[in-house]
C-alpha atoms as a PDB file:
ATOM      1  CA  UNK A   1     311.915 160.672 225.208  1.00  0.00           C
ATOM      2  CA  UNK A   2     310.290 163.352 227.356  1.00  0.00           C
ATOM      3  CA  UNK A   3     308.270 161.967 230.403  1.00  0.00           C
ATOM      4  CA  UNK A   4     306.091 164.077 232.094  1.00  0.00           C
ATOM      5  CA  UNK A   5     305.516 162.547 236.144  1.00  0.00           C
ATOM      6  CA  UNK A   6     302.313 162.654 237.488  1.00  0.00           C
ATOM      7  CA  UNK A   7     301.345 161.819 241.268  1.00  0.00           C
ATOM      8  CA  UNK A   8     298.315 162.417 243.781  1.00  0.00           C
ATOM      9  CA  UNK A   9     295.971 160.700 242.106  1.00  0.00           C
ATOM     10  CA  UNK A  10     293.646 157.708 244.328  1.00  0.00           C
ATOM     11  CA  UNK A  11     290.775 157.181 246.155  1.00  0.00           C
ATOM     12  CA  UNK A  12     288.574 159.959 248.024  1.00  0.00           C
ATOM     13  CA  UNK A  13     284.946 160.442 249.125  1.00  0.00           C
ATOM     14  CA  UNK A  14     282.698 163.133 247.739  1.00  0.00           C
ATOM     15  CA  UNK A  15     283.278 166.325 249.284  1.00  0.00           C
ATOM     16  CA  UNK A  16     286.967 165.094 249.797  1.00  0.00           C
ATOM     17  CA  UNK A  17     290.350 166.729 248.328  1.00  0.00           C
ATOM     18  CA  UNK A  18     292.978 165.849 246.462  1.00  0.00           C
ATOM     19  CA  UNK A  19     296.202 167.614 245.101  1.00  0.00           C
ATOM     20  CA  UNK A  20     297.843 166.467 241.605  1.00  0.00           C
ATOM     21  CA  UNK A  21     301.650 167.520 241.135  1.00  0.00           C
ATOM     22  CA  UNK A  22     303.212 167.295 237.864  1.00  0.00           C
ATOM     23  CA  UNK A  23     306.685 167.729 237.049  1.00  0.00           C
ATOM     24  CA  UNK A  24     308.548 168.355 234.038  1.00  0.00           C
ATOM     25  CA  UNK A  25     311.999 167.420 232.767  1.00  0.00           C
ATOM     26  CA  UNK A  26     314.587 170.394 232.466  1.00  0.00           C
ATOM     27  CA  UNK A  27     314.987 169.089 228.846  1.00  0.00           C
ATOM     28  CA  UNK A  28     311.572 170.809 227.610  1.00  0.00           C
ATOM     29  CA  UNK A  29     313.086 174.266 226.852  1.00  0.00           C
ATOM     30  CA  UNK A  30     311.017 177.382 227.518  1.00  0.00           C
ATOM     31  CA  UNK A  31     307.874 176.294 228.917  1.00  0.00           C
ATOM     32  CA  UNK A  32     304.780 178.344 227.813  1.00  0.00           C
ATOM     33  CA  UNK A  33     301.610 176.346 229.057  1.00  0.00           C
ATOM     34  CA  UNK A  34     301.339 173.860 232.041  1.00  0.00           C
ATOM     35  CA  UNK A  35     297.941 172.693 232.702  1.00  0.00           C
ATOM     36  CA  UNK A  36     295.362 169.165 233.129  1.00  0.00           C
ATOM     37  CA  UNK A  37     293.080 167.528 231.170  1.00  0.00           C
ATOM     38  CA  UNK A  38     290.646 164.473 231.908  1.00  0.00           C
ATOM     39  CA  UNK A  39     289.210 160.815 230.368  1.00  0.00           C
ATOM     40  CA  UNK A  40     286.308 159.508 232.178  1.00  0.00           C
ATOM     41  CA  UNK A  41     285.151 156.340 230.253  1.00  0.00           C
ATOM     42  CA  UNK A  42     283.385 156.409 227.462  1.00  0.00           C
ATOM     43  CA  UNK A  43     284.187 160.580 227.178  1.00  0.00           C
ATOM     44  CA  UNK A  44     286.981 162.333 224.883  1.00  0.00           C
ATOM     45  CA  UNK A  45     289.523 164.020 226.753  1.00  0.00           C
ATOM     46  CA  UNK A  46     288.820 167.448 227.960  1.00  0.00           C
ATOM     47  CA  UNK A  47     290.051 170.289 229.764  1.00  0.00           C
ATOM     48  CA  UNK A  48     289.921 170.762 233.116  1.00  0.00           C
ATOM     49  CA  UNK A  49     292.414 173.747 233.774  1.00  0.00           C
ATOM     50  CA  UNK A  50     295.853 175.292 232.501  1.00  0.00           C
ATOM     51  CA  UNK A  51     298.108 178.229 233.247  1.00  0.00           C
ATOM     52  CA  UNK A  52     300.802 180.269 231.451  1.00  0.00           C
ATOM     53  CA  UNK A  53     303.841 181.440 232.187  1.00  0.00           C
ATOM     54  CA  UNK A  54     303.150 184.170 233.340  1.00  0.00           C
ATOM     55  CA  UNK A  55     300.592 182.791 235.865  1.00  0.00           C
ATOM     56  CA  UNK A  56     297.072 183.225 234.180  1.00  0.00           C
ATOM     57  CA  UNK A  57     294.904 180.537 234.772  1.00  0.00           C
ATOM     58  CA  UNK A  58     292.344 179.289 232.350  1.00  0.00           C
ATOM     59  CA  UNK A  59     289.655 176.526 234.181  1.00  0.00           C
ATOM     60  CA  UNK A  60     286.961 174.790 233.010  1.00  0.00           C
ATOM     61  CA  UNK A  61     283.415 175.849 234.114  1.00  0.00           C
ATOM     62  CA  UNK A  62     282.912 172.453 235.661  1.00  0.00           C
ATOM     63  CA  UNK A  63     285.883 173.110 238.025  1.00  0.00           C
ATOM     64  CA  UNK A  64     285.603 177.021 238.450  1.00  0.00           C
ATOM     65  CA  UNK A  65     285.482 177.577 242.377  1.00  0.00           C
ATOM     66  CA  UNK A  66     286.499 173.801 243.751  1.00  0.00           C
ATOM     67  CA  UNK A  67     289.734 173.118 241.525  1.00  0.00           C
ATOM     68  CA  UNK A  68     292.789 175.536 241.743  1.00  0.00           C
ATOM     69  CA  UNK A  69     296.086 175.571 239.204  1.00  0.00           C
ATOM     70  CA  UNK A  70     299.000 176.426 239.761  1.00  0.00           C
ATOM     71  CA  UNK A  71     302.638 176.087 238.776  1.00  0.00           C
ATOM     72  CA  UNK A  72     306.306 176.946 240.242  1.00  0.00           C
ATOM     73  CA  UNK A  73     308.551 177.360 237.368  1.00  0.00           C
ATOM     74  CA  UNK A  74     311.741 177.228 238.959  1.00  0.00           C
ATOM     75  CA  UNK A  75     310.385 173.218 239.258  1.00  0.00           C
ATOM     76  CA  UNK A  76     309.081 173.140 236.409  1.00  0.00           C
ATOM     77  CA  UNK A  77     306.031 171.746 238.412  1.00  0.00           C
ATOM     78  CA  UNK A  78     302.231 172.532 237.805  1.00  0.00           C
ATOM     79  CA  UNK A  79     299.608 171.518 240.782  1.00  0.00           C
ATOM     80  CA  UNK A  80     296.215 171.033 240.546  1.00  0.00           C
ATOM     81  CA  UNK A  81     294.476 171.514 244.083  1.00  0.00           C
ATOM     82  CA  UNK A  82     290.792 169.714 243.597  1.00  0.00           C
ATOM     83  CA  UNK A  83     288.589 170.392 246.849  1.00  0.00           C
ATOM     84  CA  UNK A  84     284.587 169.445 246.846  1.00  0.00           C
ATOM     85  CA  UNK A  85     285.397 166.583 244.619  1.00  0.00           C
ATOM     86  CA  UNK A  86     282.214 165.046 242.857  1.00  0.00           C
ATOM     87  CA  UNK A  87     281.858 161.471 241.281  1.00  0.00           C
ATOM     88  CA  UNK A  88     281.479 163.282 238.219  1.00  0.00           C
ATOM     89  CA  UNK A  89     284.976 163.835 238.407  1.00  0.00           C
ATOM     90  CA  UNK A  90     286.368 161.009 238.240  1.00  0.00           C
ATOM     91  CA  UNK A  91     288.490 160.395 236.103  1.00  0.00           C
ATOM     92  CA  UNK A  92     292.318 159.602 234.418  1.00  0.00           C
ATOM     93  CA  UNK A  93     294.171 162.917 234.627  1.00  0.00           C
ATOM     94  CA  UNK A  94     296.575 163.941 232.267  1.00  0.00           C
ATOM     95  CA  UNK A  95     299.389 166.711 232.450  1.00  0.00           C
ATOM     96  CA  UNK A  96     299.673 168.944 229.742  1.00  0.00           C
ATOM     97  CA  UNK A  97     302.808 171.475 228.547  1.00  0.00           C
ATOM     98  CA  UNK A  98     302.762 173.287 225.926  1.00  0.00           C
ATOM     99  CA  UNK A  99     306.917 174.482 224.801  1.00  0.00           C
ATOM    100  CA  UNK A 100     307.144 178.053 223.310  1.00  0.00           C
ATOM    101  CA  UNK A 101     307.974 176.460 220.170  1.00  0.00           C
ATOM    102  CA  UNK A 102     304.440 175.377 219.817  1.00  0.00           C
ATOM    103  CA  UNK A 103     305.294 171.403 220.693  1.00  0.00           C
ATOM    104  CA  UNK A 104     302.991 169.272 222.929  1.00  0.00           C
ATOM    105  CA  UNK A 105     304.056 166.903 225.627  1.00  0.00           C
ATOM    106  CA  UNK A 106     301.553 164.665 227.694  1.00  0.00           C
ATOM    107  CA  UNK A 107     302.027 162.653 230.732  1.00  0.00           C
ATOM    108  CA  UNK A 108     301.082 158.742 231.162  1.00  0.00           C
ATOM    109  CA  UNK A 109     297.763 159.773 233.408  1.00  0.00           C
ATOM    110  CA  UNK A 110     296.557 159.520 237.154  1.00  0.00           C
ATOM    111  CA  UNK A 111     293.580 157.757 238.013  1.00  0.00           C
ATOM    112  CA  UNK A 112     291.094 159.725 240.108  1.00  0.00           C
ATOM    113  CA  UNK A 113     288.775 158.266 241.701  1.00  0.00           C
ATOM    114  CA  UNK A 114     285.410 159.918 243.715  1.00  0.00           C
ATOM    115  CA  UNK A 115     283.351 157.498 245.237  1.00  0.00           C
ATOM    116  CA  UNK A 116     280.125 158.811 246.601  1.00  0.00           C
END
């Protein structure tokens, strides 16, 4: 089974930072898409930002300027840098990959948290 870890989630102010880190298993062959999505409760899961291999980010509107993706592929790792945080986004924050063979993977989730 393919686990995806997650850490950096927690607790933080409004107008506080936080930095997610994701990192894959050397298993998944030939990563193609790294990115985040988010559950606040009561919502469906949507996208907050993702990047390709060859470094082109994609972020959501609600994120464009404060949140910043980004991923070192020699670790297999994908960061999410969230500055200006809003209650708005909290949230549980899930790791995405996407394999070049078109296969999903998701991790378990990180609770963030904005208190305002």
């Amino acid at each position: 089974q393919v686990q995806l870890v997650e850490s950096g989630g927690g607790l933080v102010q409004a107008g506080g930072s936080l930095r997610l880190s994701c990192v894959a298993p050397r298993n998944i062959f030939g990563i193609y898409l790294m990115g985040w999505y988010r559950q606040a409760p009561g919502k469906q899961r949507e996208l907050v930002a993702t990047i390709t291999s060859g470094g082109g980010p994609n972020d959501a509107d609600s994120v464009k300027g404060r949140f910043t993706i980004s991923r070192d592929n020699a670790k297999n790792t994908v960061y999410l840098q969230m500055n200006s945080l809003k209650p708005e986004d909290t949230a549980v924050y899930y790791c995405y990959i996407k394999d070049n063979r078109g296969r999903d993977y998701w991790g378990q989730g990180t609770q963030v948290t904005v208190s305002s």
